[in-house]
C-alpha atoms as a PDB file:
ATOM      1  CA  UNK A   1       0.000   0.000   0.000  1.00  0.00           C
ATOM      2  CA  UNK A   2       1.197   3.455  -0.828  1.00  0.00           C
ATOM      3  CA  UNK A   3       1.494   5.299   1.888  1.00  0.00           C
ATOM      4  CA  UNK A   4       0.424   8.039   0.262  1.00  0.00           C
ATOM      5  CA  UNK A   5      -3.150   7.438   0.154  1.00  0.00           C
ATOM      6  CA  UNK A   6      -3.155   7.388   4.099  1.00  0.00           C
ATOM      7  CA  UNK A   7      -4.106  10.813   4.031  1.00  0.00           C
ATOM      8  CA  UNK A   8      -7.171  10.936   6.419  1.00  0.00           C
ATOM      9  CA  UNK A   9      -7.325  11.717   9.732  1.00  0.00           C
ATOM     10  CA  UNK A  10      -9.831   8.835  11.620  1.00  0.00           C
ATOM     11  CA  UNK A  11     -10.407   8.303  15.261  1.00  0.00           C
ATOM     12  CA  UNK A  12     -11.189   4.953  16.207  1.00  0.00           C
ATOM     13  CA  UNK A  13     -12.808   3.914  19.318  1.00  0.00           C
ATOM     14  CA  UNK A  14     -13.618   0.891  21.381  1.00  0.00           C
ATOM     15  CA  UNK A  15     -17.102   0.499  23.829  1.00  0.00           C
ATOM     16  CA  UNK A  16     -16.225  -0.025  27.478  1.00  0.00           C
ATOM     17  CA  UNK A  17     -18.037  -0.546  30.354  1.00  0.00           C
ATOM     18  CA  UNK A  18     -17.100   0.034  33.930  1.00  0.00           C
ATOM     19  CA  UNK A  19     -18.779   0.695  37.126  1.00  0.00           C
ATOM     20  CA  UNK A  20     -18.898   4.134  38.550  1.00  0.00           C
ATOM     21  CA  UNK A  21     -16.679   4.367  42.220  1.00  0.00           C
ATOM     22  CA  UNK A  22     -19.028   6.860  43.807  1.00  0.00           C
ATOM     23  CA  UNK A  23     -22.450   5.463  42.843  1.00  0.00           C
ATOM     24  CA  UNK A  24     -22.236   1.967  41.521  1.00  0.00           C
ATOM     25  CA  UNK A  25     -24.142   2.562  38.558  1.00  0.00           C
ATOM     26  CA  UNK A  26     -22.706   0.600  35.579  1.00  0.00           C
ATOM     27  CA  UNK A  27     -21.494   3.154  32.477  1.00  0.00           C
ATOM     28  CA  UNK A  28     -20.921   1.914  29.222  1.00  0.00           C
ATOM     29  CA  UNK A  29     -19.308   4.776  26.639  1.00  0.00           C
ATOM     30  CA  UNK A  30     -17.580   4.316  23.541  1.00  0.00           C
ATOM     31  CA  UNK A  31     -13.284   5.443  24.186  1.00  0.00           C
ATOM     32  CA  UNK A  32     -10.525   6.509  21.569  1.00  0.00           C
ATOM     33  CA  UNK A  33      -8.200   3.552  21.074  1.00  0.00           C
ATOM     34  CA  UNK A  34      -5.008   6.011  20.720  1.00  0.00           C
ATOM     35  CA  UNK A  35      -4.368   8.250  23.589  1.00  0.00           C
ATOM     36  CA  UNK A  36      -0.840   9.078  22.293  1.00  0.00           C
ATOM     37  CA  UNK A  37      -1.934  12.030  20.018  1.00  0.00           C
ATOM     38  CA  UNK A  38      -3.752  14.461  21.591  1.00  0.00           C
ATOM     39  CA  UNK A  39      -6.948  14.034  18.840  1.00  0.00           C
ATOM     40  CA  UNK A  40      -6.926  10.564  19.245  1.00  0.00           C
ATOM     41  CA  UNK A  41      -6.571   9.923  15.529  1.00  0.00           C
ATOM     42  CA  UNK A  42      -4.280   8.235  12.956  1.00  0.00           C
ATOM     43  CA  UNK A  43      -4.069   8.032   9.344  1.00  0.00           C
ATOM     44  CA  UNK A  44      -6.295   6.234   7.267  1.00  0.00           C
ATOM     45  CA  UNK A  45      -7.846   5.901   3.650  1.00  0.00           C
ATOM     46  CA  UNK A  46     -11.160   6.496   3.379  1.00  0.00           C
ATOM     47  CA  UNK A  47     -12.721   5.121   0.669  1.00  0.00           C
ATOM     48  CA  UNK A  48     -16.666   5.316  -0.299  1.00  0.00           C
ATOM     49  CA  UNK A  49     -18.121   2.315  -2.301  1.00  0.00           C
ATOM     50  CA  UNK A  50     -19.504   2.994  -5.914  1.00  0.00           C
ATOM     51  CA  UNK A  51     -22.686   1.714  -6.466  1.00  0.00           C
ATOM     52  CA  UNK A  52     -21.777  -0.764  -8.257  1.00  0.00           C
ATOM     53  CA  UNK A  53     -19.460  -2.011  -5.542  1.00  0.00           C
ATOM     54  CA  UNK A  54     -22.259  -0.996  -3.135  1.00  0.00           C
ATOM     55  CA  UNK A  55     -24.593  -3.304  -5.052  1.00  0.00           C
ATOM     56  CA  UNK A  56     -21.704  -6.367  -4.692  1.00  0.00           C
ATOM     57  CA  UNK A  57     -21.395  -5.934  -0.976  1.00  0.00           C
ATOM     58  CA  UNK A  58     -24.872  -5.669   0.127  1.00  0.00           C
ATOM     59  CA  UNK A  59     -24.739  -9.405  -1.288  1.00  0.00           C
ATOM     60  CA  UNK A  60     -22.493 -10.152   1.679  1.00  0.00           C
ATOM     61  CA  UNK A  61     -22.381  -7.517   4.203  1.00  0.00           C
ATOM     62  CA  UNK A  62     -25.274  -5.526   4.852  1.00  0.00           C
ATOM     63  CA  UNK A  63     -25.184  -1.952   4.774  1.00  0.00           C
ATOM     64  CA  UNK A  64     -21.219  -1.327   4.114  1.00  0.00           C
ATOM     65  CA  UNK A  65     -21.041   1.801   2.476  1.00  0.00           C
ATOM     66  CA  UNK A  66     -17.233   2.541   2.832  1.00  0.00           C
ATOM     67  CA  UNK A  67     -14.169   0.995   3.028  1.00  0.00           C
ATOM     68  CA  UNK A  68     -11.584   2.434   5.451  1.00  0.00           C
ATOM     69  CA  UNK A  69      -7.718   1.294   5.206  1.00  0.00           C
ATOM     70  CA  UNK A  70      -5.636   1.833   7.744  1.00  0.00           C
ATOM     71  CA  UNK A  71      -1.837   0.491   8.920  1.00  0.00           C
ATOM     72  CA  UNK A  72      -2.282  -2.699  10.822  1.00  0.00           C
ATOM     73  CA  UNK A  73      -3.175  -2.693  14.357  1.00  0.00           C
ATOM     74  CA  UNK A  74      -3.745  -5.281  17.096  1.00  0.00           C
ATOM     75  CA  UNK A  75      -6.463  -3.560  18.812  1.00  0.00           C
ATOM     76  CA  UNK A  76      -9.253  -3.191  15.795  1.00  0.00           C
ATOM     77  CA  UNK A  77     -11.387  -5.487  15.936  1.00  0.00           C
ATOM     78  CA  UNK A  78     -15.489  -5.339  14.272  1.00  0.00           C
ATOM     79  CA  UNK A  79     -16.741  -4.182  18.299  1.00  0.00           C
ATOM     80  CA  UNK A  80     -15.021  -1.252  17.205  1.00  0.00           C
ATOM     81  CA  UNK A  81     -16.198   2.168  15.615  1.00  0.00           C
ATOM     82  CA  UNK A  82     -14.686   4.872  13.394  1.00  0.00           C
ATOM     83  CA  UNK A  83     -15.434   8.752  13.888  1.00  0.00           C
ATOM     84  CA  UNK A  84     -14.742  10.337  10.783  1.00  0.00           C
ATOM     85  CA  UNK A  85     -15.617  14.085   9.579  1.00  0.00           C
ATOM     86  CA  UNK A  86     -18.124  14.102  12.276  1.00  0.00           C
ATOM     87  CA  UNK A  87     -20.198  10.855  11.001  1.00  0.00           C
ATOM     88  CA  UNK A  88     -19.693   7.509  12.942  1.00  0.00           C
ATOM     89  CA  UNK A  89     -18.602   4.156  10.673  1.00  0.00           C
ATOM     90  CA  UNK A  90     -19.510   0.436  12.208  1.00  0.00           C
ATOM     91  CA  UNK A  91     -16.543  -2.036  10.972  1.00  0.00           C
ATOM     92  CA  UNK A  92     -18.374  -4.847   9.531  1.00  0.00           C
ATOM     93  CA  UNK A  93     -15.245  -6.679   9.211  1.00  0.00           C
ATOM     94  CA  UNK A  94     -11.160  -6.694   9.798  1.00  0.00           C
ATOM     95  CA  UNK A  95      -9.082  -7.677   6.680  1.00  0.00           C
ATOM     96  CA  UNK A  96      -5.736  -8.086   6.867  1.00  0.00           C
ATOM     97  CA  UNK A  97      -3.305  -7.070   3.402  1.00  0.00           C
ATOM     98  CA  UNK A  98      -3.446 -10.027   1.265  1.00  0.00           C
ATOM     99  CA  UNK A  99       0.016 -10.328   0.690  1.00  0.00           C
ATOM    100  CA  UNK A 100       1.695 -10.465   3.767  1.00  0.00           C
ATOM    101  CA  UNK A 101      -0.871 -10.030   6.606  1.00  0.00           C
ATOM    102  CA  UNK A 102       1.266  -7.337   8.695  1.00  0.00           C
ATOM    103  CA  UNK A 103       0.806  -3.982   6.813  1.00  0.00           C
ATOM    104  CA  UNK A 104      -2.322  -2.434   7.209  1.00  0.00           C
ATOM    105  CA  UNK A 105      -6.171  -3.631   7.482  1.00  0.00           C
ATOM    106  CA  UNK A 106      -9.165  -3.246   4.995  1.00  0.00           C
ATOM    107  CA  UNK A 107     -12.050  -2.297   7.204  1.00  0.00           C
ATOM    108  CA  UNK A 108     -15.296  -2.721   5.423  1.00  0.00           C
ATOM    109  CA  UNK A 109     -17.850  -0.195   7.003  1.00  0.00           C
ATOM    110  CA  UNK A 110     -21.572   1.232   7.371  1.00  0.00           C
ATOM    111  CA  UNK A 111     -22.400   4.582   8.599  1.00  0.00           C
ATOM    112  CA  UNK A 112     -24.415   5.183  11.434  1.00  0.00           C
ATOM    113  CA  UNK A 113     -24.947   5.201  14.951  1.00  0.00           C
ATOM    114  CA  UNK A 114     -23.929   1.894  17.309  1.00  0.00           C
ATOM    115  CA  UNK A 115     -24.710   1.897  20.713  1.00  0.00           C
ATOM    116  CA  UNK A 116     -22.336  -1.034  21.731  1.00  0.00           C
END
């Protein structure tokens, strides 16, 4: 992949739940997986599907709309979520580089809000 075409700026996020010291109550809220930047984001392409390529993947993912590329992480998984220009993208899937399976990830997406 060239990185070149990295040249979006994505936050992605993870849902977490935890239990509140002072009261008890349980909270569940969605958390930026990269603290080390102070935006929480790293590079990414971010790709929207053509129709026809919209058309192909409703056959086998429902609703993916986009297709987001980004260098390979351990922590992405499909629980996660994208923030992107202010919309929110639900991975629908993690796909590793064909070629050698260490470079970056394909993440097949729909737009929209996900509560966890």
């Amino acid at each position: 992949m060239d990185a070149g075409k990295l040249r979006h700026r994505v936050v992605p996020q993870k849902f977490v739940t935890g239990q509140d010291p002072l009261t008890g109550e349980m909270i569940k809220d969605w958390v930026n997986l990269v603290t080390s930047t102070s935006d929480g984001a790293i590079w990414a392409e971010v790709y929207p599907l053509s129709a026809r390529e919209f058309i192909s993947a409703q056959a086998s993912q429902n609703e993916v709309t986009t297709r987001i590329t980004i260098r390979r992480r351990d922590d992405i998984t499909g629980q996660c979520r994208i923030l992107y220009r202010g919309k929110i993208f639900n991975i629908e899937g993690v796909l590793p580089d064909p070629v050698s399976g260490l470079e970056y990830l394909t993440l097949p997406c729909s737009e929209g809000v996900n509560d966890g």
